[in-house]
ModelCIF file with pLDDT and N, C-alpha, C, O atoms, coordinates in Angstrom:
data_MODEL
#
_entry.id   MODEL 
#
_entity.id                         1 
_entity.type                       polymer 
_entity.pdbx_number_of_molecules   1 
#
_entity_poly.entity_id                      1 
_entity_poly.type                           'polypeptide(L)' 
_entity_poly.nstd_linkage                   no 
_entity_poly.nstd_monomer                   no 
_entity_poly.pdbx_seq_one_letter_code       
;(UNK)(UNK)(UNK)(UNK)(UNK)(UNK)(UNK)(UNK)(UNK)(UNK)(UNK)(UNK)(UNK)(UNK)(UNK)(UNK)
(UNK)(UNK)(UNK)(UNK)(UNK)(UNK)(UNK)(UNK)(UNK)(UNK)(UNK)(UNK)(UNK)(UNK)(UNK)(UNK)
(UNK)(UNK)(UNK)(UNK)(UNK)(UNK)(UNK)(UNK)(UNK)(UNK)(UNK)(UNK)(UNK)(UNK)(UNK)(UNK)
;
_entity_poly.pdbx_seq_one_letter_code_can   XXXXXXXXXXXXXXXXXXXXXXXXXXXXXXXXXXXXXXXXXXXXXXXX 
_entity_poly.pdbx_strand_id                 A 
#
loop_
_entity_poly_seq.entity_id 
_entity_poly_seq.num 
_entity_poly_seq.mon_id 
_entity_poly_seq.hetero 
1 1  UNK n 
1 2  UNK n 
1 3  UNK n 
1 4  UNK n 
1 5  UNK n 
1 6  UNK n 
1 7  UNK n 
1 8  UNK n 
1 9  UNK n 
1 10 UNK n 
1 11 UNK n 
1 12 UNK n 
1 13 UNK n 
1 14 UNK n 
1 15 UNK n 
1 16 UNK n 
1 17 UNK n 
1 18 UNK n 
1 19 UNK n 
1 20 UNK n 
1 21 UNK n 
1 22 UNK n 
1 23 UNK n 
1 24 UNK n 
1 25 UNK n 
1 26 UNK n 
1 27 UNK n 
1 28 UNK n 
1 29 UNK n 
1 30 UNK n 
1 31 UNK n 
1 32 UNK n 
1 33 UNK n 
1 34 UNK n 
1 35 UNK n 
1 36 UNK n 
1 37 UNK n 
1 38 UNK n 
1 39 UNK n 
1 40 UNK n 
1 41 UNK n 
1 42 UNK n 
1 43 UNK n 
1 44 UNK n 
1 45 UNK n 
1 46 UNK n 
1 47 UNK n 
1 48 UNK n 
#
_struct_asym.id          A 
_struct_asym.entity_id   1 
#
loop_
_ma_qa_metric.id 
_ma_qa_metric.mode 
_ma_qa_metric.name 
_ma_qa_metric.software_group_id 
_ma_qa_metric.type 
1 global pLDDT . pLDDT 
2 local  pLDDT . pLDDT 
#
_ma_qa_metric_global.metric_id      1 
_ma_qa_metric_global.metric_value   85.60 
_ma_qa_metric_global.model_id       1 
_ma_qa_metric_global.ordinal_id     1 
#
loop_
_ma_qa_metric_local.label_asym_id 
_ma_qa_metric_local.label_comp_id 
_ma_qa_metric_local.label_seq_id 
_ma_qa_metric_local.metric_id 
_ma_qa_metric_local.metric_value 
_ma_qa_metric_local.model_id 
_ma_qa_metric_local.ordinal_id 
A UNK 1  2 90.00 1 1  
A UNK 2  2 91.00 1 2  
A UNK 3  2 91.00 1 3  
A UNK 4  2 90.00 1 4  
A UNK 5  2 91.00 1 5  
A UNK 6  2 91.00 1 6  
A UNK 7  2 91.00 1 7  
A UNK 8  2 90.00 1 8  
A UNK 9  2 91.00 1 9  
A UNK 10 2 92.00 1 10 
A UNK 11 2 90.00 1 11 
A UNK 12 2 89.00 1 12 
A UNK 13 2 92.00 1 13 
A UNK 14 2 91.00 1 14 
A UNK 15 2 86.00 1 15 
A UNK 16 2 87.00 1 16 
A UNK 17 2 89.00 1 17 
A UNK 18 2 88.00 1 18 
A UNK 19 2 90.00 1 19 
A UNK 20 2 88.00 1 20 
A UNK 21 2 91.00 1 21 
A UNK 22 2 90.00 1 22 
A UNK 23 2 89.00 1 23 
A UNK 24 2 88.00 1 24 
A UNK 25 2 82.00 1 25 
A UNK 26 2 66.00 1 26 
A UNK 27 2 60.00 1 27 
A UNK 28 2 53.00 1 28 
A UNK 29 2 60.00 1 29 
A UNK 30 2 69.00 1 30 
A UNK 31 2 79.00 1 31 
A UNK 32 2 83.00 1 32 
A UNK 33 2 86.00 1 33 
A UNK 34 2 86.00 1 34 
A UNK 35 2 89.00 1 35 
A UNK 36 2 89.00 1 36 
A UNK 37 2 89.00 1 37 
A UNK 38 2 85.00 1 38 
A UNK 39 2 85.00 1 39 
A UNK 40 2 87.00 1 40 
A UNK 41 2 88.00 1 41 
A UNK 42 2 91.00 1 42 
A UNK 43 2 90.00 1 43 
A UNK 44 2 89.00 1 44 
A UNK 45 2 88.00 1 45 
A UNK 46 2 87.00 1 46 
A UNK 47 2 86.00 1 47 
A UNK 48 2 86.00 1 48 
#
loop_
_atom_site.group_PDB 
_atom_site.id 
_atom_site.type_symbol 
_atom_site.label_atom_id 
_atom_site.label_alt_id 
_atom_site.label_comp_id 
_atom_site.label_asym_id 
_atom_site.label_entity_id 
_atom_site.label_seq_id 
_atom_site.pdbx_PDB_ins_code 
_atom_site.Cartn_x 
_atom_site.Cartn_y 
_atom_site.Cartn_z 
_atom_site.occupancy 
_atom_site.B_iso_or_equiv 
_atom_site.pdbx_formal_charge 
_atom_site.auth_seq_id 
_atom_site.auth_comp_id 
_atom_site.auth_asym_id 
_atom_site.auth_atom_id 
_atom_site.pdbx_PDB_model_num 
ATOM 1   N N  . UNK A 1 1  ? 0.819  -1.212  0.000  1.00 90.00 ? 1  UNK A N  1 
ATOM 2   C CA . UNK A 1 1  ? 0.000  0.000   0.000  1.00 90.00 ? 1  UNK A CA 1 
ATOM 3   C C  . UNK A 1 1  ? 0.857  1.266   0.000  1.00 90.00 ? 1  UNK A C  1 
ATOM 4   O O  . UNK A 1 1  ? 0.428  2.224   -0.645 1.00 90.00 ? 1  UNK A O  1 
ATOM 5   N N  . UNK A 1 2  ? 1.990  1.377   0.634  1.00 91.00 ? 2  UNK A N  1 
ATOM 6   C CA . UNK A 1 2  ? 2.941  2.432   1.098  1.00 91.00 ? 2  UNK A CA 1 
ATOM 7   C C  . UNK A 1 2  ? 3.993  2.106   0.439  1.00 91.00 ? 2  UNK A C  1 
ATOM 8   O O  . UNK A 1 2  ? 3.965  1.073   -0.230 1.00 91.00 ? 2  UNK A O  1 
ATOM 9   N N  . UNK A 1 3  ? 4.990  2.799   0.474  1.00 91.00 ? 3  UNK A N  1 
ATOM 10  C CA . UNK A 1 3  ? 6.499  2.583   0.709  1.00 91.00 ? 3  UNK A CA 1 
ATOM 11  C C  . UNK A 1 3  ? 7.258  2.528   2.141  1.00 91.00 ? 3  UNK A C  1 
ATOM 12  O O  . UNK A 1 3  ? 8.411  2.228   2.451  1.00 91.00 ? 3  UNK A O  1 
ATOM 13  N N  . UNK A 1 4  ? 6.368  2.854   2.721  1.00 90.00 ? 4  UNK A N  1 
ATOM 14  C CA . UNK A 1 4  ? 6.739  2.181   4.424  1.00 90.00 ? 4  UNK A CA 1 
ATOM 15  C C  . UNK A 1 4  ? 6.909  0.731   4.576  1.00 90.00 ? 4  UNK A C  1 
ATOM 16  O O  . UNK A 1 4  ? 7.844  0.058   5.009  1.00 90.00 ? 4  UNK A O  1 
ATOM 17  N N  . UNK A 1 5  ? 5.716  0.420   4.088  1.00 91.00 ? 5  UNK A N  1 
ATOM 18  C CA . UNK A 1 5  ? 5.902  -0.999  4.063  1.00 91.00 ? 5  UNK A CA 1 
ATOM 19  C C  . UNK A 1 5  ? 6.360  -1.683  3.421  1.00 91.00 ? 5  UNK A C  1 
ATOM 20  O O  . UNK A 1 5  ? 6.622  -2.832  3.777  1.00 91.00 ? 5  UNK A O  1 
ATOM 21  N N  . UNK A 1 6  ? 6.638  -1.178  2.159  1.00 91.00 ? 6  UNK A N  1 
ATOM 22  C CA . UNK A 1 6  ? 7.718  -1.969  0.871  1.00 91.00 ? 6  UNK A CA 1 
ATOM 23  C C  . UNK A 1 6  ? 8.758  -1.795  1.946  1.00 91.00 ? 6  UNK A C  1 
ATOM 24  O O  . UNK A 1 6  ? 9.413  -2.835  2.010  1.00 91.00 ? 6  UNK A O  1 
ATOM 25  N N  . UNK A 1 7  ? 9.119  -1.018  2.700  1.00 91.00 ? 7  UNK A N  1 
ATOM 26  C CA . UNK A 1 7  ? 10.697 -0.847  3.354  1.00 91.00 ? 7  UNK A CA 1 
ATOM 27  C C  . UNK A 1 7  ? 10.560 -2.466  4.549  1.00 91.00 ? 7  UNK A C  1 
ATOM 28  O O  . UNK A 1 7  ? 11.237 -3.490  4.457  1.00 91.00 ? 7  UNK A O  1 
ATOM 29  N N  . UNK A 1 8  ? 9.788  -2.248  5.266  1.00 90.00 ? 8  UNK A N  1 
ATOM 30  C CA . UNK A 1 8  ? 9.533  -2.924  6.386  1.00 90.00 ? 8  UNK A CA 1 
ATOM 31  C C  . UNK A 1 8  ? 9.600  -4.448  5.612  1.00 90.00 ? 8  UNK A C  1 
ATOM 32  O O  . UNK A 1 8  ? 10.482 -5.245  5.929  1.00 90.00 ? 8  UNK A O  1 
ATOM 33  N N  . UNK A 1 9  ? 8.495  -4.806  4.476  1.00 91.00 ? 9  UNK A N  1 
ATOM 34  C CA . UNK A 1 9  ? 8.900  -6.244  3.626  1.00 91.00 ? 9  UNK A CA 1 
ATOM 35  C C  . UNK A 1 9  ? 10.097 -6.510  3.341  1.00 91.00 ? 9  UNK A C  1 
ATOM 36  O O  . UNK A 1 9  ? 10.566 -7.599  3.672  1.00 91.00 ? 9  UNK A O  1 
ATOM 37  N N  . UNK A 1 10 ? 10.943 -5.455  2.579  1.00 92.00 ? 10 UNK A N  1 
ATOM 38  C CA . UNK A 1 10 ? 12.197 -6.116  2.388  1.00 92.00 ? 10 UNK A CA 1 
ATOM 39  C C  . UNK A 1 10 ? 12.714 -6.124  3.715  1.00 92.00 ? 10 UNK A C  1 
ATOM 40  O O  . UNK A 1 10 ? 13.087 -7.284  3.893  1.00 92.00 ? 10 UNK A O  1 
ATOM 41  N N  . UNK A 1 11 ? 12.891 -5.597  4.529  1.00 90.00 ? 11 UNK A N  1 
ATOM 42  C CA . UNK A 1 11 ? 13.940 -6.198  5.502  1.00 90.00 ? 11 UNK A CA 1 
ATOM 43  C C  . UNK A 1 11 ? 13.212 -7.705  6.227  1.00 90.00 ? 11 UNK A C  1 
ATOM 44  O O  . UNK A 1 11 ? 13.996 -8.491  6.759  1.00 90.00 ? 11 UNK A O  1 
ATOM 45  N N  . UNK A 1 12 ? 12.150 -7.942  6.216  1.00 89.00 ? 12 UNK A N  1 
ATOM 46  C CA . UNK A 1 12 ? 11.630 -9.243  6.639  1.00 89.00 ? 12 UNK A CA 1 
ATOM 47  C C  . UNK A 1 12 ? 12.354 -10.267 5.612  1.00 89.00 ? 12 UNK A C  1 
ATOM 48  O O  . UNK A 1 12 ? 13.077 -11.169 6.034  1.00 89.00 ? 12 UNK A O  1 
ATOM 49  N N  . UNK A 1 13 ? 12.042 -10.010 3.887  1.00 92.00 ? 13 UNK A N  1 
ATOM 50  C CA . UNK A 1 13 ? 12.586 -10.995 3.188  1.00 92.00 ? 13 UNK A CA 1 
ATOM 51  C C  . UNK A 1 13 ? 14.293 -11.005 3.269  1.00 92.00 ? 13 UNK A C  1 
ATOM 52  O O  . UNK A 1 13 ? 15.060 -11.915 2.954  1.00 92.00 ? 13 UNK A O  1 
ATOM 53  N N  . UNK A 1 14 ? 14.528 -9.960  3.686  1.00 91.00 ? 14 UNK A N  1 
ATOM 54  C CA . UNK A 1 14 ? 16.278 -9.740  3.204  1.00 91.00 ? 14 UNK A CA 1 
ATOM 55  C C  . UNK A 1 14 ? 16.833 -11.123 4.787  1.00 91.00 ? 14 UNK A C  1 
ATOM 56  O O  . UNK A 1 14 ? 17.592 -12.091 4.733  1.00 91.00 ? 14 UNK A O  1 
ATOM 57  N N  . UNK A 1 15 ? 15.939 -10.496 6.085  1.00 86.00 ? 15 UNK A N  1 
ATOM 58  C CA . UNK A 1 15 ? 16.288 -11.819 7.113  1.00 86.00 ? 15 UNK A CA 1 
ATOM 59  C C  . UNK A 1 15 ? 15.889 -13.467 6.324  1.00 86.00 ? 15 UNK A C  1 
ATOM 60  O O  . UNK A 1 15 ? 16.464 -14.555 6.357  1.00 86.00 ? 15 UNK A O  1 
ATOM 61  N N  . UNK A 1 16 ? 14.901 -13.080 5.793  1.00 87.00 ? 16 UNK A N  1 
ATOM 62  C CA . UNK A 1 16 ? 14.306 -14.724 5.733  1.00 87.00 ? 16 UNK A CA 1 
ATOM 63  C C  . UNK A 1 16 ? 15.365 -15.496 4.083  1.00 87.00 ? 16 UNK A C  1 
ATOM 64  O O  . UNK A 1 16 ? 15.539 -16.708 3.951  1.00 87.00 ? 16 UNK A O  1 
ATOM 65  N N  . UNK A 1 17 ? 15.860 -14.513 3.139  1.00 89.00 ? 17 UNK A N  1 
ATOM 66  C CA . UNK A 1 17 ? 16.239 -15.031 1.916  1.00 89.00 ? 17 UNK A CA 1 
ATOM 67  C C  . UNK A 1 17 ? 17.911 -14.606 2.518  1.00 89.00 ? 17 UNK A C  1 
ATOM 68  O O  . UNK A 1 17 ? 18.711 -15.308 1.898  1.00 89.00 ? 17 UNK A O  1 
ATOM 69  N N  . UNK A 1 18 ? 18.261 -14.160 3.002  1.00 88.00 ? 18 UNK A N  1 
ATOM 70  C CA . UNK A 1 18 ? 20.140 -13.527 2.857  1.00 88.00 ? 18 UNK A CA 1 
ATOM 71  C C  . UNK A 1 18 ? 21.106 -13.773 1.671  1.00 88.00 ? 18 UNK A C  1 
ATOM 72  O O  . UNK A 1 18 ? 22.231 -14.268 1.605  1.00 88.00 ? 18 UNK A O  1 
ATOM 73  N N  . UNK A 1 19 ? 19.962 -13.067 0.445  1.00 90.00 ? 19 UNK A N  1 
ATOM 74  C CA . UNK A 1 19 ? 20.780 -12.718 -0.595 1.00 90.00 ? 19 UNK A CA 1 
ATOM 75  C C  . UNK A 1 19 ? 22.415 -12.337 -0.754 1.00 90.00 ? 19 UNK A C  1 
ATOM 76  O O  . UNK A 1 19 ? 23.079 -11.733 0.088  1.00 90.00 ? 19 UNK A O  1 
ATOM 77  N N  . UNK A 1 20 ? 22.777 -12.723 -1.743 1.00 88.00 ? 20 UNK A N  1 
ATOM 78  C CA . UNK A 1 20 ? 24.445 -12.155 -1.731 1.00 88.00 ? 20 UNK A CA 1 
ATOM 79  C C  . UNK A 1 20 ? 24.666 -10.992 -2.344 1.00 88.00 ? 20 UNK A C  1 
ATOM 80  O O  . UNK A 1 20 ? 25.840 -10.628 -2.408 1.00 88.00 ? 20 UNK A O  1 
ATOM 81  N N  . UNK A 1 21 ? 23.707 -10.206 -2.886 1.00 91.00 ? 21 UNK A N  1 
ATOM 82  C CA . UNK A 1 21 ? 23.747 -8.925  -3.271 1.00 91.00 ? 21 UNK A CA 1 
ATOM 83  C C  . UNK A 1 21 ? 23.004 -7.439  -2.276 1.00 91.00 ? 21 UNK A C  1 
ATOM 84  O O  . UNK A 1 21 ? 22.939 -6.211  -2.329 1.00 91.00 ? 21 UNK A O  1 
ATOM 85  N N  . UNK A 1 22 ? 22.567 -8.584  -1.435 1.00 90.00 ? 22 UNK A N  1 
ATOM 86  C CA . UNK A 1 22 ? 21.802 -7.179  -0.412 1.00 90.00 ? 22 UNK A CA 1 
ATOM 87  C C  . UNK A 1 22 ? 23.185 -7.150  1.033  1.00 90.00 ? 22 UNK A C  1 
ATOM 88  O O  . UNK A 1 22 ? 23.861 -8.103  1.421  1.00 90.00 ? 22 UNK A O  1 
ATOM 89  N N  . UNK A 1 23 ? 23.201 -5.985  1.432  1.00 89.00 ? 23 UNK A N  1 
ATOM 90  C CA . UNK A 1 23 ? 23.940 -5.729  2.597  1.00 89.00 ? 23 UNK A CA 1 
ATOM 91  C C  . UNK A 1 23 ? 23.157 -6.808  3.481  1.00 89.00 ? 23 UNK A C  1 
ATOM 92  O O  . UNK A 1 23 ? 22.031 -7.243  3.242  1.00 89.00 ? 23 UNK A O  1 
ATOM 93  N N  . UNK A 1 24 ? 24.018 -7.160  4.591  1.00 88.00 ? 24 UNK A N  1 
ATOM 94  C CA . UNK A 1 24 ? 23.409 -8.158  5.647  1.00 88.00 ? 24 UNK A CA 1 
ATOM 95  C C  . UNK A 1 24 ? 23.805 -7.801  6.901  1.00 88.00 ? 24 UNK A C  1 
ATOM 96  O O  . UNK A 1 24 ? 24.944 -7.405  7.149  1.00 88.00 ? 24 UNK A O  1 
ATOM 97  N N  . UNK A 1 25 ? 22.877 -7.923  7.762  1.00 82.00 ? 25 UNK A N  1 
ATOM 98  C CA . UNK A 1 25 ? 22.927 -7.539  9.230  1.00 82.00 ? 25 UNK A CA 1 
ATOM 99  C C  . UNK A 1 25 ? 23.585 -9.061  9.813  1.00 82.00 ? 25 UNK A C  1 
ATOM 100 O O  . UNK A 1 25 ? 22.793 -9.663  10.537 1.00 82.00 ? 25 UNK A O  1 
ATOM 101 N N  . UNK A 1 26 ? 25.399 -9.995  9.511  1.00 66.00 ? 26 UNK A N  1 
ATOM 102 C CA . UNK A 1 26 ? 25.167 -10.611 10.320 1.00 66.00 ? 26 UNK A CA 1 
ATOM 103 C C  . UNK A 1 26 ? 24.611 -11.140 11.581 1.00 66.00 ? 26 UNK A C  1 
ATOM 104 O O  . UNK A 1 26 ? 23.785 -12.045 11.700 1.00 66.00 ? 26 UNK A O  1 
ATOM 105 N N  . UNK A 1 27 ? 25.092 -10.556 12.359 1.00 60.00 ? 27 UNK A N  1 
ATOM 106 C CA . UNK A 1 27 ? 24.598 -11.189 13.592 1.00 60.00 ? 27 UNK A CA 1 
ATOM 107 C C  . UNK A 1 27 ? 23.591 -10.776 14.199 1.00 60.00 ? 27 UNK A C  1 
ATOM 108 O O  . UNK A 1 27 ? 23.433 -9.700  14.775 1.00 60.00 ? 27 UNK A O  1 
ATOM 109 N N  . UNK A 1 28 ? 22.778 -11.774 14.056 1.00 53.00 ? 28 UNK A N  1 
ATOM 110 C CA . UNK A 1 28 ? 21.141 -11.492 14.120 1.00 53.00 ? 28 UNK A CA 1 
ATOM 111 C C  . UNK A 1 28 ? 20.390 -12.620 15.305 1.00 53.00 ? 28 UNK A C  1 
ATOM 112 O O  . UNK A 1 28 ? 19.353 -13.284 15.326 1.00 53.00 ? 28 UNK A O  1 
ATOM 113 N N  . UNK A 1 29 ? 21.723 -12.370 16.369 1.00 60.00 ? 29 UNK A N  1 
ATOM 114 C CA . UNK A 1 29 ? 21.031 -12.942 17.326 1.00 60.00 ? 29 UNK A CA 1 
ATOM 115 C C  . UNK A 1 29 ? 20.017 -11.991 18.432 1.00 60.00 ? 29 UNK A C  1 
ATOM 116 O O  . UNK A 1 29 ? 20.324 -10.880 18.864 1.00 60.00 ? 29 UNK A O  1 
ATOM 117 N N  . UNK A 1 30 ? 19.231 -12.462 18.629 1.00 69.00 ? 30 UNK A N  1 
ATOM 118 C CA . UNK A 1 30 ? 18.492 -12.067 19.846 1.00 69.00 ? 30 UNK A CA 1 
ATOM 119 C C  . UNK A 1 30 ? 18.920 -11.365 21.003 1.00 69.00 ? 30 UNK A C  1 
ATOM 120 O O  . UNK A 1 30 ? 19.599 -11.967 21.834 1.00 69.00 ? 30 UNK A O  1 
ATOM 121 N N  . UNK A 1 31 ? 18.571 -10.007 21.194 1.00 79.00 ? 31 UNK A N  1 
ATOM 122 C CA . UNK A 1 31 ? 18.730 -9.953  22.455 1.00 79.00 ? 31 UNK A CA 1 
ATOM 123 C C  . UNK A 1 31 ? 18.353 -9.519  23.781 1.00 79.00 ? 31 UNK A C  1 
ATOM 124 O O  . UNK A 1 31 ? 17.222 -9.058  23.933 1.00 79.00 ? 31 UNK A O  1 
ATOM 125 N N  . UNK A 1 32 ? 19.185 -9.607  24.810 1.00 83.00 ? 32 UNK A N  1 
ATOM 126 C CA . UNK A 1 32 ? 18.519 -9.952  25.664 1.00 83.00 ? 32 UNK A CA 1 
ATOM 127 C C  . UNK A 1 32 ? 17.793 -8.731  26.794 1.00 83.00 ? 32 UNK A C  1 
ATOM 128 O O  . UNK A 1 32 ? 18.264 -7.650  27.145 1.00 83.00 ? 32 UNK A O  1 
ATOM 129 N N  . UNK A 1 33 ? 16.927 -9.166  27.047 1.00 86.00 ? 33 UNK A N  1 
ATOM 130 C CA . UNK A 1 33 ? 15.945 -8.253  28.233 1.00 86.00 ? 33 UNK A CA 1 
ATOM 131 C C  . UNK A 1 33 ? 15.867 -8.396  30.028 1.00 86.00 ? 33 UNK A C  1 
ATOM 132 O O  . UNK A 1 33 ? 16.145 -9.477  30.547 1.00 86.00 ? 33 UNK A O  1 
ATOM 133 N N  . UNK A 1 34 ? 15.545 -7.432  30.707 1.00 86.00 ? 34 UNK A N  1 
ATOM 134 C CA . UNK A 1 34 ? 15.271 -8.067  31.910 1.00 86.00 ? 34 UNK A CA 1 
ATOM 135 C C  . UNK A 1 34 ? 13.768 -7.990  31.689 1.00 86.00 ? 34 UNK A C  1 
ATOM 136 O O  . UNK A 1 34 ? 13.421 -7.111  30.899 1.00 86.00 ? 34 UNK A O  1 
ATOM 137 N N  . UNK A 1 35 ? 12.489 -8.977  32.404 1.00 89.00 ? 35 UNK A N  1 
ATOM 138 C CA . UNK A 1 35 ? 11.489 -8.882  32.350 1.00 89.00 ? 35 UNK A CA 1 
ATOM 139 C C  . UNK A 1 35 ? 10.762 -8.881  33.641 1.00 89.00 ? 35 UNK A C  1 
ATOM 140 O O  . UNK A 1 35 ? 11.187 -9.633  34.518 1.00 89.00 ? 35 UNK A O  1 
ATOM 141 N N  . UNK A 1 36 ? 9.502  -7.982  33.932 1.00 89.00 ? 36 UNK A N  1 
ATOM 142 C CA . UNK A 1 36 ? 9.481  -7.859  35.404 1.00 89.00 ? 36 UNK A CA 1 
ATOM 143 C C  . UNK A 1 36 ? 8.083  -8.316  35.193 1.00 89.00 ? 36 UNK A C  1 
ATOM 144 O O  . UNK A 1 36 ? 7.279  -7.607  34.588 1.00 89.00 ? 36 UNK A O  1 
ATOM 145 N N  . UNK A 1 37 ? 7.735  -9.617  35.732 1.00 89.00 ? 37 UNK A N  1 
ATOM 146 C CA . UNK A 1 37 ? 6.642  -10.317 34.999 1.00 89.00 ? 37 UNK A CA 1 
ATOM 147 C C  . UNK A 1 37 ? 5.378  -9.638  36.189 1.00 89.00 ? 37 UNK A C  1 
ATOM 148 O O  . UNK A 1 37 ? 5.573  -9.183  37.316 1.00 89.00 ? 37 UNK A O  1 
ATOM 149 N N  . UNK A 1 38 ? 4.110  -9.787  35.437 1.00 85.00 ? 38 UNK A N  1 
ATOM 150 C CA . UNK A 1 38 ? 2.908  -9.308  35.648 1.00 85.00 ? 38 UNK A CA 1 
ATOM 151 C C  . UNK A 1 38 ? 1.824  -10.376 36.154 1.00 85.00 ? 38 UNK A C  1 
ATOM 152 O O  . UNK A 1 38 ? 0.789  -10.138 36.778 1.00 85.00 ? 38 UNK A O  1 
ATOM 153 N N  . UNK A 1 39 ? 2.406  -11.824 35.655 1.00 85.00 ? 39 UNK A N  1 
ATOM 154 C CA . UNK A 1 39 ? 1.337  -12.792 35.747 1.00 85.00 ? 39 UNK A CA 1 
ATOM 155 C C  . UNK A 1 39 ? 1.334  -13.450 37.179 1.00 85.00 ? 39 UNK A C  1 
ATOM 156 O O  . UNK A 1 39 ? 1.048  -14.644 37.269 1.00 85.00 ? 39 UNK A O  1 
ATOM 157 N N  . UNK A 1 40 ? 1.638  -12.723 38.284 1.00 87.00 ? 40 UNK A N  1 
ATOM 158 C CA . UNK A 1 40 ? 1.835  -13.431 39.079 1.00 87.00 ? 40 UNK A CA 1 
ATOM 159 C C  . UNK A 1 40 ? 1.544  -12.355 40.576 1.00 87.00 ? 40 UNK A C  1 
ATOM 160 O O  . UNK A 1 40 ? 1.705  -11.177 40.256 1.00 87.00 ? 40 UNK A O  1 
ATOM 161 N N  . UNK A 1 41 ? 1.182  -12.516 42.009 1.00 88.00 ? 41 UNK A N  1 
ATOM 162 C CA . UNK A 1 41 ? 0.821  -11.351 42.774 1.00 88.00 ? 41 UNK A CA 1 
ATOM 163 C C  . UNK A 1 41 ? 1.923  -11.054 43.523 1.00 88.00 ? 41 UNK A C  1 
ATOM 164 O O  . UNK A 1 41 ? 1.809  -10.002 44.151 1.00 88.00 ? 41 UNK A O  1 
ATOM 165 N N  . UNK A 1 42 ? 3.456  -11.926 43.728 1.00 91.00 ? 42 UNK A N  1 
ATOM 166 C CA . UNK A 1 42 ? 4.602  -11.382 43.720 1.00 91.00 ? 42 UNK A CA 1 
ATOM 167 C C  . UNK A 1 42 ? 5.836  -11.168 42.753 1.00 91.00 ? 42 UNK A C  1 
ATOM 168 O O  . UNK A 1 42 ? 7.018  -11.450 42.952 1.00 91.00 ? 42 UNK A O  1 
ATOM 169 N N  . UNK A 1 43 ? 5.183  -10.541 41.558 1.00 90.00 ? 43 UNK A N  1 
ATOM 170 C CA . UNK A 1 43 ? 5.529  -10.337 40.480 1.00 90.00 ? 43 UNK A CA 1 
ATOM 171 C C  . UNK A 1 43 ? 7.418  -11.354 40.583 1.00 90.00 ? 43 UNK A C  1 
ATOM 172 O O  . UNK A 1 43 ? 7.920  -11.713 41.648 1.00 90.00 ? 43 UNK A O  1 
ATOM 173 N N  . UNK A 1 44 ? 7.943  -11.535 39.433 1.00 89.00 ? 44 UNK A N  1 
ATOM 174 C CA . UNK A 1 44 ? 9.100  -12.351 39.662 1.00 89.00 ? 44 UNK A CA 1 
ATOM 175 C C  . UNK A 1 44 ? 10.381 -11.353 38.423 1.00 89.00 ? 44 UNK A C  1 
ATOM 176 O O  . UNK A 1 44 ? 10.307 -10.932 37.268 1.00 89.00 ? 44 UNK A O  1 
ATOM 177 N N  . UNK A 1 45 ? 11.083 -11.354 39.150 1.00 88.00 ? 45 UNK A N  1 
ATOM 178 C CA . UNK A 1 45 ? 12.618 -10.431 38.093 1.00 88.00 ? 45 UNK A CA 1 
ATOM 179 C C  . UNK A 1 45 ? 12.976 -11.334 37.391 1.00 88.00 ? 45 UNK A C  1 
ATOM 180 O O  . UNK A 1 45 ? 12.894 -12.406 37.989 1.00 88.00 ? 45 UNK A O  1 
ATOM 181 N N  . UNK A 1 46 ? 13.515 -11.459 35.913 1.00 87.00 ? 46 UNK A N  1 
ATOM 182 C CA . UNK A 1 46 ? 14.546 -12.226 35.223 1.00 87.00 ? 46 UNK A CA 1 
ATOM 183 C C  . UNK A 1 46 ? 15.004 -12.173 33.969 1.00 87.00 ? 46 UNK A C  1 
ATOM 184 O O  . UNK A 1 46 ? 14.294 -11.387 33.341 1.00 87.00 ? 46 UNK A O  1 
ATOM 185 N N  . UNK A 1 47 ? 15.747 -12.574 33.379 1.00 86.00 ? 47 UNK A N  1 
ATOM 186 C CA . UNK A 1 47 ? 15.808 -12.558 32.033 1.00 86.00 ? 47 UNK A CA 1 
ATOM 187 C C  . UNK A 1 47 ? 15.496 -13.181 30.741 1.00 86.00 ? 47 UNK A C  1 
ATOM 188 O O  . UNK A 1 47 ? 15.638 -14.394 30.585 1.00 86.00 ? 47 UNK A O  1 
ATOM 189 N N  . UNK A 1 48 ? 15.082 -12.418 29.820 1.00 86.00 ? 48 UNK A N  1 
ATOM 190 C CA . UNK A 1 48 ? 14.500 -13.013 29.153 1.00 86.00 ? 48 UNK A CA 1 
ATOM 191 C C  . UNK A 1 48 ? 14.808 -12.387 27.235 1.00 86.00 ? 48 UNK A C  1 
ATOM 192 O O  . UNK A 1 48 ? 14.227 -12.944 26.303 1.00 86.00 ? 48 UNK A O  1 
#
Protein backbone atom coordinates (compact mmCIF):
# COMPACT_ATOMS: atom_id res chain seq x y z
CA UNK A 1 0.00 0.00 0.00
CA UNK A 2 2.94 2.43 1.10
CA UNK A 3 6.50 2.58 0.71
CA UNK A 4 6.74 2.18 4.42
CA UNK A 5 5.90 -1.00 4.06
CA UNK A 6 7.72 -1.97 0.87
CA UNK A 7 10.70 -0.85 3.35
CA UNK A 8 9.53 -2.92 6.39
CA UNK A 9 8.90 -6.24 3.63
CA UNK A 10 12.20 -6.12 2.39
CA UNK A 11 13.94 -6.20 5.50
CA UNK A 12 11.63 -9.24 6.64
CA UNK A 13 12.59 -11.00 3.19
CA UNK A 14 16.28 -9.74 3.20
CA UNK A 15 16.29 -11.82 7.11
CA UNK A 16 14.31 -14.72 5.73
CA UNK A 17 16.24 -15.03 1.92
CA UNK A 18 20.14 -13.53 2.86
CA UNK A 19 20.78 -12.72 -0.60
CA UNK A 20 24.45 -12.15 -1.73
CA UNK A 21 23.75 -8.93 -3.27
CA UNK A 22 21.80 -7.18 -0.41
CA UNK A 23 23.94 -5.73 2.60
CA UNK A 24 23.41 -8.16 5.65
CA UNK A 25 22.93 -7.54 9.23
CA UNK A 26 25.17 -10.61 10.32
CA UNK A 27 24.60 -11.19 13.59
CA UNK A 28 21.14 -11.49 14.12
CA UNK A 29 21.03 -12.94 17.33
CA UNK A 30 18.49 -12.07 19.85
CA UNK A 31 18.73 -9.95 22.45
CA UNK A 32 18.52 -9.95 25.66
CA UNK A 33 15.95 -8.25 28.23
CA UNK A 34 15.27 -8.07 31.91
CA UNK A 35 11.49 -8.88 32.35
CA UNK A 36 9.48 -7.86 35.40
CA UNK A 37 6.64 -10.32 35.00
CA UNK A 38 2.91 -9.31 35.65
CA UNK A 39 1.34 -12.79 35.75
CA UNK A 40 1.84 -13.43 39.08
CA UNK A 41 0.82 -11.35 42.77
CA UNK A 42 4.60 -11.38 43.72
CA UNK A 43 5.53 -10.34 40.48
CA UNK A 44 9.10 -12.35 39.66
CA UNK A 45 12.62 -10.43 38.09
CA UNK A 46 14.55 -12.23 35.22
CA UNK A 47 15.81 -12.56 32.03
CA UNK A 48 14.50 -13.01 29.15
Amino acid sequence: RTEAEALLLEAQLIKRFRPPYNVLLRDDKSFPFILLREDHKFPRVQKH
